[in-house]
Protein backbone atom coordinates (compact mmCIF):
# COMPACT_ATOMS: atom_id res chain seq x y z
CA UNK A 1 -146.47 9.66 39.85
CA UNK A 2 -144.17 6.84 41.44
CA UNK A 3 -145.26 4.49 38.65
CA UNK A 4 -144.45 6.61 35.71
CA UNK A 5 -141.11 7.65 36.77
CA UNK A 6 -140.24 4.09 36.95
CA UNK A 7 -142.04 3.24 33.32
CA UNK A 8 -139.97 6.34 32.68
CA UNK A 9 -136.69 4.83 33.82
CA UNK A 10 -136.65 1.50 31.77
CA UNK A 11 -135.92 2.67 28.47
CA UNK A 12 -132.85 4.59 29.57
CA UNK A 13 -131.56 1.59 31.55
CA UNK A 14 -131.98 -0.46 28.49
CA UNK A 15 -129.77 2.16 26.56
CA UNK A 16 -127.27 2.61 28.54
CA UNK A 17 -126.13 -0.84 28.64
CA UNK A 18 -122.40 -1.69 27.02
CA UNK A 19 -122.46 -3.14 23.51
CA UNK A 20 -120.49 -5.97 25.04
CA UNK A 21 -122.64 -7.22 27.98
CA UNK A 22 -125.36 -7.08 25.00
CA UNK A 23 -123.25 -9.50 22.70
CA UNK A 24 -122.85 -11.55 25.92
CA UNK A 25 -126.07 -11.37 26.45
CA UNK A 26 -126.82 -12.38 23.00
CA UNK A 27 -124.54 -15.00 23.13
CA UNK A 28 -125.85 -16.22 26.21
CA UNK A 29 -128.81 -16.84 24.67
CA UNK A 30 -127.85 -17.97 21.38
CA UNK A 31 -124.67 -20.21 21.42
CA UNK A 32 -124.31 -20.76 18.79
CA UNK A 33 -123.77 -16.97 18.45
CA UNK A 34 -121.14 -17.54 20.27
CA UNK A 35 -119.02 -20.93 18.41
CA UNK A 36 -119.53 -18.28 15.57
CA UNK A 37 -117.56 -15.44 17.36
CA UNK A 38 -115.03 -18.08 18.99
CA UNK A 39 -114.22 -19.31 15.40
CA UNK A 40 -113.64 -16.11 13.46
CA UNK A 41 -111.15 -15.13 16.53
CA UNK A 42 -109.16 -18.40 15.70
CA UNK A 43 -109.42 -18.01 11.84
CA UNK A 44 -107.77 -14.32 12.27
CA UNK A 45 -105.12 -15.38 14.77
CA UNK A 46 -104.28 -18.42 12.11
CA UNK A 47 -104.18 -15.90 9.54
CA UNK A 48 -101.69 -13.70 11.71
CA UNK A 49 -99.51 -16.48 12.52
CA UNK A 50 -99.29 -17.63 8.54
CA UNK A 51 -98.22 -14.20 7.80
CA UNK A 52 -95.90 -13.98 10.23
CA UNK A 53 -94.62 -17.23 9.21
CA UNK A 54 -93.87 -16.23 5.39
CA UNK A 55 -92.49 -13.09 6.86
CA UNK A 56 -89.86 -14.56 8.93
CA UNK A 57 -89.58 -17.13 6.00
CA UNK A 58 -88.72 -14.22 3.31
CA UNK A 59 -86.26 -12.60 5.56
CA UNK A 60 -84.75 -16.15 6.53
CA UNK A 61 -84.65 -16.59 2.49
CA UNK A 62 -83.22 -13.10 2.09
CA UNK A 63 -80.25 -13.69 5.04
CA UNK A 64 -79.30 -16.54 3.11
CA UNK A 65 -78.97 -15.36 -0.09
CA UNK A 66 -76.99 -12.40 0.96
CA UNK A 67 -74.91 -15.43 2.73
CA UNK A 68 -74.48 -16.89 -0.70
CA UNK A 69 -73.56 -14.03 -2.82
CA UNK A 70 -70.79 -12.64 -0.08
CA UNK A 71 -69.25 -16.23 -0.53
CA UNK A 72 -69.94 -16.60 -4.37
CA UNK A 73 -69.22 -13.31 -5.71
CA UNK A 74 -66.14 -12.56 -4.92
CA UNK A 75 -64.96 -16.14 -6.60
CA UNK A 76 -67.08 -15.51 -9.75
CA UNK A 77 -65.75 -11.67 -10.27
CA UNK A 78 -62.14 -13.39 -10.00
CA UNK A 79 -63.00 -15.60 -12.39
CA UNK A 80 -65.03 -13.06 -15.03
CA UNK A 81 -61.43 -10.67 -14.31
CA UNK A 82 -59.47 -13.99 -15.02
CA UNK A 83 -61.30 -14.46 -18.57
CA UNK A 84 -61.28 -10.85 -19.48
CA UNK A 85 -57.94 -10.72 -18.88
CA UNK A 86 -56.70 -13.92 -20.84
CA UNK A 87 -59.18 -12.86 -23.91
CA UNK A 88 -57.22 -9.71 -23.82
CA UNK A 89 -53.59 -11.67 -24.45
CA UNK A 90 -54.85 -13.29 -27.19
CA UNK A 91 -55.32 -10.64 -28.86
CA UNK A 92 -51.61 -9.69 -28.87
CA UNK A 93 -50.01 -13.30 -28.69
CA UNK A 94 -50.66 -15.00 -31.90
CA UNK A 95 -50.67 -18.75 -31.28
CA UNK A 96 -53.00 -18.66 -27.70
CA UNK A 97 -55.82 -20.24 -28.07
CA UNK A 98 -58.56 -17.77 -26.05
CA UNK A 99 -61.43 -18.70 -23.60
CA UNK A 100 -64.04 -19.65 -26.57
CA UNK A 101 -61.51 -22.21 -28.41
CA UNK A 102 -60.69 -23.79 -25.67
CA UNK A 103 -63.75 -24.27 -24.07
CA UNK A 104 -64.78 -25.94 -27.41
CA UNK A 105 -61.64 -28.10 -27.19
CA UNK A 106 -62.27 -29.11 -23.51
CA UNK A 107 -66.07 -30.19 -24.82
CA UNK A 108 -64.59 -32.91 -27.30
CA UNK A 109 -61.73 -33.56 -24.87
CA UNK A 110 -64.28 -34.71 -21.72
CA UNK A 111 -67.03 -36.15 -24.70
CA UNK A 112 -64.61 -39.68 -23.97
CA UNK A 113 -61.77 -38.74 -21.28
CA UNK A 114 -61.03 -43.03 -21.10
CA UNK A 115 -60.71 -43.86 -24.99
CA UNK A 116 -57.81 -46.07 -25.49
CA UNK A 117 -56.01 -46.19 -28.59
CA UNK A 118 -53.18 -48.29 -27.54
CA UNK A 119 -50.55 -47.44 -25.19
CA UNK A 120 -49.44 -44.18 -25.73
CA UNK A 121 -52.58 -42.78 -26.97
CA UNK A 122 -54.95 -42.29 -24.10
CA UNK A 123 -57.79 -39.84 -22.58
CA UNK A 124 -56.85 -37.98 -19.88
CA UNK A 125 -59.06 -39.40 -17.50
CA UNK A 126 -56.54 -42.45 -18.08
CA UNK A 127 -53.64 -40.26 -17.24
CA UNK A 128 -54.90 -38.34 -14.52
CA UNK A 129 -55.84 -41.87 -12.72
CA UNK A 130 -52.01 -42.98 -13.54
CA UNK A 131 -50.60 -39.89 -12.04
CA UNK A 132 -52.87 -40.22 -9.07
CA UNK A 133 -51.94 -43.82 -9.27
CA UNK A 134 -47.62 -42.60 -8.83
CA UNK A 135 -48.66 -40.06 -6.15
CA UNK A 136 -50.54 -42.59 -4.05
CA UNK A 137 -47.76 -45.15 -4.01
CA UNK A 138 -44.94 -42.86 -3.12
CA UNK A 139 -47.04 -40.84 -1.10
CA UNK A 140 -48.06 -43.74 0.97
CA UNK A 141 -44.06 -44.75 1.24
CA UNK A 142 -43.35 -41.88 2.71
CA UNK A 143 -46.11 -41.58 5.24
CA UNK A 144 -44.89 -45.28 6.39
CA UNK A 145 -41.50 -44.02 6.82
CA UNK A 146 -41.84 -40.16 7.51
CA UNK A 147 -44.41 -40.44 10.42
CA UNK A 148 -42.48 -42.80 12.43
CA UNK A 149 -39.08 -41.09 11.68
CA UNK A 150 -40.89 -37.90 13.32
CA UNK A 151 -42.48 -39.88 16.07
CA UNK A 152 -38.22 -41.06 17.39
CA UNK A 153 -37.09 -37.73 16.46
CA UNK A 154 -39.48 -35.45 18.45
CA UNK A 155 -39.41 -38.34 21.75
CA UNK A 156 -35.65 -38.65 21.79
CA UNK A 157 -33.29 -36.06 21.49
CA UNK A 158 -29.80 -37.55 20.54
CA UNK A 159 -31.93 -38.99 17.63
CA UNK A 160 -32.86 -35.81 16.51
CA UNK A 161 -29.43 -33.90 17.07
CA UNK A 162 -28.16 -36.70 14.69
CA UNK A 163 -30.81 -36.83 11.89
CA UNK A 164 -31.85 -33.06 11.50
CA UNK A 165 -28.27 -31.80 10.15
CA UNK A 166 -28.92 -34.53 7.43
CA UNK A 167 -32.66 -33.14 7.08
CA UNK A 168 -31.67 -29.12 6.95
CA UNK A 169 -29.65 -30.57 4.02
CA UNK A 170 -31.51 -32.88 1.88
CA UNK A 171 -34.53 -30.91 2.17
CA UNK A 172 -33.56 -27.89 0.03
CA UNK A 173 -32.34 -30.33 -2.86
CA UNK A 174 -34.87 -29.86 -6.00
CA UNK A 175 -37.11 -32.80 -5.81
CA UNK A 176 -36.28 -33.62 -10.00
CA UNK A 177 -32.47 -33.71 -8.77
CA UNK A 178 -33.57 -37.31 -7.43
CA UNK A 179 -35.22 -38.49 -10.38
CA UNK A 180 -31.80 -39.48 -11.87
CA UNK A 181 -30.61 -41.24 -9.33
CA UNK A 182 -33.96 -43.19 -9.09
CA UNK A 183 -33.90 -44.15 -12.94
CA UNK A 184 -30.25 -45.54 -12.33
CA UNK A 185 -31.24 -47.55 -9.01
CA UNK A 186 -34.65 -48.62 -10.20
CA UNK A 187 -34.08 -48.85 -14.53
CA UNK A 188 -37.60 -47.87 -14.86
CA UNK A 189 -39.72 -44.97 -15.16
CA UNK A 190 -42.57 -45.77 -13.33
CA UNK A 191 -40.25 -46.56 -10.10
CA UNK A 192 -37.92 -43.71 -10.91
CA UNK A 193 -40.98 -41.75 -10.47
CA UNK A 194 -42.33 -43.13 -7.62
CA UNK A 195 -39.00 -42.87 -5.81
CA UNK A 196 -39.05 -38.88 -6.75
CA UNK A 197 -42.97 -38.41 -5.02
CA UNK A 198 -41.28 -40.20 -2.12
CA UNK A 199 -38.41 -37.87 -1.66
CA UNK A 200 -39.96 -35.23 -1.37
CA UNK A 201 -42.76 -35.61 0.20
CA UNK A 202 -41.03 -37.33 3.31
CA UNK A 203 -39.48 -34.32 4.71
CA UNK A 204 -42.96 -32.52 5.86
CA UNK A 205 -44.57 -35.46 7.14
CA UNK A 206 -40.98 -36.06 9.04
CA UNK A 207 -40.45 -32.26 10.51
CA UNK A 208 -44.02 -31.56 11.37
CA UNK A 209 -44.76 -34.87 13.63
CA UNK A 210 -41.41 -34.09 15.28
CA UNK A 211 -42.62 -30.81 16.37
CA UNK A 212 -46.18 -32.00 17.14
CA UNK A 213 -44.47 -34.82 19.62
CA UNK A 214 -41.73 -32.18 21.07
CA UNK A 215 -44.91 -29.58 21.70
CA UNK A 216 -46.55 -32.35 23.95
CA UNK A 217 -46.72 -30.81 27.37
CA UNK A 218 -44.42 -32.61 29.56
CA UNK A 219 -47.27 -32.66 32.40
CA UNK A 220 -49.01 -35.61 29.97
CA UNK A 221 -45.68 -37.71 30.00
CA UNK A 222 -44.71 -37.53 33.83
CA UNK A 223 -48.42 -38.90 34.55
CA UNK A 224 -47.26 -41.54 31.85
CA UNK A 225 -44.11 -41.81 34.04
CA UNK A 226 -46.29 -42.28 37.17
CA UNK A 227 -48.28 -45.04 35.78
CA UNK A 228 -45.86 -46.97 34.37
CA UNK A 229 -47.04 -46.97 31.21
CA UNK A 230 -44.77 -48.70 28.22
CA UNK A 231 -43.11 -46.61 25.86
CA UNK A 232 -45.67 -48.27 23.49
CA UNK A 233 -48.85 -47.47 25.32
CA UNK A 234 -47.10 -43.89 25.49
CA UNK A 235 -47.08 -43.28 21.29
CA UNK A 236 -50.47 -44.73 21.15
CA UNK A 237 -53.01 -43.21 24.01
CA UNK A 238 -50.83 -39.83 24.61
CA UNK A 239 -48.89 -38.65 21.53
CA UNK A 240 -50.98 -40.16 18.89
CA UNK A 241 -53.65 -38.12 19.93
CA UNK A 242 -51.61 -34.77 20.65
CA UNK A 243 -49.68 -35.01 17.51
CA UNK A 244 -52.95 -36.04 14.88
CA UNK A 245 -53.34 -32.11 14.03
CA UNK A 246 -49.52 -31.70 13.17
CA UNK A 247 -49.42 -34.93 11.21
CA UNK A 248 -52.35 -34.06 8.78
CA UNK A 249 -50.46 -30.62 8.72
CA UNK A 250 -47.84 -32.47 7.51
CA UNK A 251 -49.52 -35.02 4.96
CA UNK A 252 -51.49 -31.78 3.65
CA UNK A 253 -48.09 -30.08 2.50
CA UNK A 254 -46.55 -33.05 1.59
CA UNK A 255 -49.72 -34.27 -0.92
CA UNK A 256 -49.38 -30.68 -2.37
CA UNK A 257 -45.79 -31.06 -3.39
CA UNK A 258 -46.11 -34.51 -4.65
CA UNK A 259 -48.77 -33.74 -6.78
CA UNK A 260 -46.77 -30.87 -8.23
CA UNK A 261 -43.75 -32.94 -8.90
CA UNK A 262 -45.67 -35.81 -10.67
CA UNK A 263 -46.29 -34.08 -13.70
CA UNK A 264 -42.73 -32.58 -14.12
CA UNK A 265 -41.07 -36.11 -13.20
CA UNK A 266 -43.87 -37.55 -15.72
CA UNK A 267 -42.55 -34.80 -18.97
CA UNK A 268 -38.96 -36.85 -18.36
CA UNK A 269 -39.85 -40.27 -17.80
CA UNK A 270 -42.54 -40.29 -20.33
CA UNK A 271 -45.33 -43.25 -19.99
CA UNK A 272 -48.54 -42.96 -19.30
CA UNK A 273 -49.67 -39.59 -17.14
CA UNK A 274 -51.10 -36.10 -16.79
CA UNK A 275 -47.73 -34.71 -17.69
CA UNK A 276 -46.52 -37.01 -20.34
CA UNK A 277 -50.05 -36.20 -21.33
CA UNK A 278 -48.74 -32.08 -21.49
CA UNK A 279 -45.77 -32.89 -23.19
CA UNK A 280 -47.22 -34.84 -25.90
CA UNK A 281 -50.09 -32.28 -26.77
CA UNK A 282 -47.10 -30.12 -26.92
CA UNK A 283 -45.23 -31.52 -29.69
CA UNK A 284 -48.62 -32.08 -31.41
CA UNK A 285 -49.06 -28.22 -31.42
CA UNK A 286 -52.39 -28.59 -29.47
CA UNK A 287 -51.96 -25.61 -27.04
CA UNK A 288 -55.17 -25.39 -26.18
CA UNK A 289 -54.87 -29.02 -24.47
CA UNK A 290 -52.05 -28.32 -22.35
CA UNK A 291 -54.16 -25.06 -21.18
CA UNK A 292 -57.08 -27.63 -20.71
CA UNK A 293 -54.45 -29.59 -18.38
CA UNK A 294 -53.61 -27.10 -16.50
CA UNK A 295 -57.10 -26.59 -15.16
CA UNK A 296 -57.70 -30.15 -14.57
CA UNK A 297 -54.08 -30.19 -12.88
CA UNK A 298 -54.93 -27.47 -10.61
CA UNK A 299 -58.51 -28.55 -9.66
CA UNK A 300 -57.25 -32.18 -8.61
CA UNK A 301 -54.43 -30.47 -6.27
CA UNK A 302 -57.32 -28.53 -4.72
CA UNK A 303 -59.89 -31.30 -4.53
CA UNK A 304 -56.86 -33.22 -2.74
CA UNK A 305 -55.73 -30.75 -0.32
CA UNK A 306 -59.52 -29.33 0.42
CA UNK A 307 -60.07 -32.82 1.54
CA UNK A 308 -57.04 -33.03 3.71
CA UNK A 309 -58.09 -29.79 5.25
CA UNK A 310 -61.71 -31.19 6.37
CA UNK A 311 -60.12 -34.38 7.78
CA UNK A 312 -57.43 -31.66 9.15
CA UNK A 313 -60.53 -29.99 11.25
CA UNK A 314 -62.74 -33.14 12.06
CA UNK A 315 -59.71 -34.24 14.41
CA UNK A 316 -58.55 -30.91 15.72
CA UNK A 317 -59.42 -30.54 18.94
CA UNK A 318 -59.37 -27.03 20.40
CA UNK A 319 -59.08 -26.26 23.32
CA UNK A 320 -61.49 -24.86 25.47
């Protein structure tokens, strides 16, 4: 009776085992059972992780291009609303060349922008390098003499009680107002105009490295006081540093203004140069050329004070 309950009692203990101690079991005996099972976990935790990868790829994909358009669009509906709006005049204004025509003209125009055809009959890549040439020389003029000027204005006051009733009154005067007086100093264009970028670009350069070296805290010269440093040592390892942001303030305002009084000092002197250039296409009745230069004027203003405004920010130091 003993001996059959027990016979009895295997086949139940058999079923009632866990599927899992079975596989182990299995496993146990077979191994490589077991490198099987070990490898199809890995394969579906690889798969997992790819997937989760090109998920968080797509949405890093997505973020940026929503980046992109909230920068771009704005721009490029400016633009279209630009275009729409100058097709529209020509419709009324006989004589304006629209988008089309002069988008054709500005194709032949860049085809060869350095042809020369003798002296007063060049591309405007020519006269854009001239004007650029001017602005460069009397822009670099004036930052010789402007940035020291505000360096002994803004460190000693009698010096700048005497110079800025002189300054609040050349300032104001209209930067072609010079140009005569140049052309009767220097009887020549090209100095005329270099004399006219000078003037006035010398008076931002002058007023904004006073007030850089006059917003200096005082704390920075008494140490300078303490140590003994000389006055040189002074302009060099305190103010130069202090006053860097103001200056390229400065030399950013003053590069804008030059560049806009080039071309109007270039339609009087004549020569070679992006306004000459204007003034020429206008007596040849070539409209759609002078609108052509007035893209190319503004985009070389931009390129120039865009790159004034990174070199602005690489040495602004904030404070912290």
């Amino acid at each position: 009776m003993t001996a059959l309950s027990i016979v009895a009692a295997k086949p139940s203990a058999v079923a009632e085992t866990p599927p899992a101690a079975c596989a182990e079991m299995y496993t146990d005996a077979h191994p490589d059972a077991h490198t099987d099972a070990h490898k199809e976990i890995q394969r579906e935790a690889a798969l997992e992780a790819a997937i989760a990868a090109r998920a968080a790829a797509a949405g890093e994909r997505r973020a940026r291009l929503r980046a992109f358009l909230k920068r771009a669009l704005p721009p490029l509906i400016g633009f279209a609303l630009f275009i729409g709006i100058w097709h529209l005049a020509t419709l009324s204004a006989s004589g304006l060349p629209g988008p089309l025509q002069t988008w054709k003209a500005a194709v032949v125009l860049f085809a060869d922008p350095f042809y020369q055809n003798g002296p007063n009959d060049q591309g405007i890549g020519w006269n854009v390098l001239s004007s650029l040439q001017r602005v460069a020389i009397g822009f670099g003029f004036a930052a010789l003499v402007g940035i020291p000027a505000g360096f002994v204005l803004g460190r000693f006051s009698f010096m700048n009680a005497m110079v800025n009733p002189l300054i609040s009154l050349l300032r104001p005067v209209s930067p072609l107002a010079w140009l005569p007086i140049g052309l009767l100093v220097f009887k020549r264009a090209d100095p005329a105009a270099t004399w006219t970028i000078f003037i006035c670009s010398i008076w931002p350069m002058i007023i904004n490295t006073a007030v850089g070296v006059q917003r200096v805290p005082q704390d920075y010269l008494n140490v300078a006081r303490v140590l003994a440093l000389s006055e040189w040592k002074v302009v060099t390892r305190i103010l130069f540093p202090a006053v860097l942001p103001y200056m390229l303030t400065g030399i950013r305002l003053s590069i804008g203004t030059a560049w806009l009084v080039i071309v109007a000092a270039e339609m009087l002197t004549g020569g070679v140069g992006i306004g000459f250039w204007v003034w020429d296409e206008w007596n040849n009745l070539k409209v759609e050329h002078i609108i052509i230069a007035i893209f190319v004027i503004g985009i070389v203003g931009l390129l120039l004070e865009q790159f004034l405004i990174m070199l602005a920010k690489r040495f602004t130091y904030e404070n912290t």
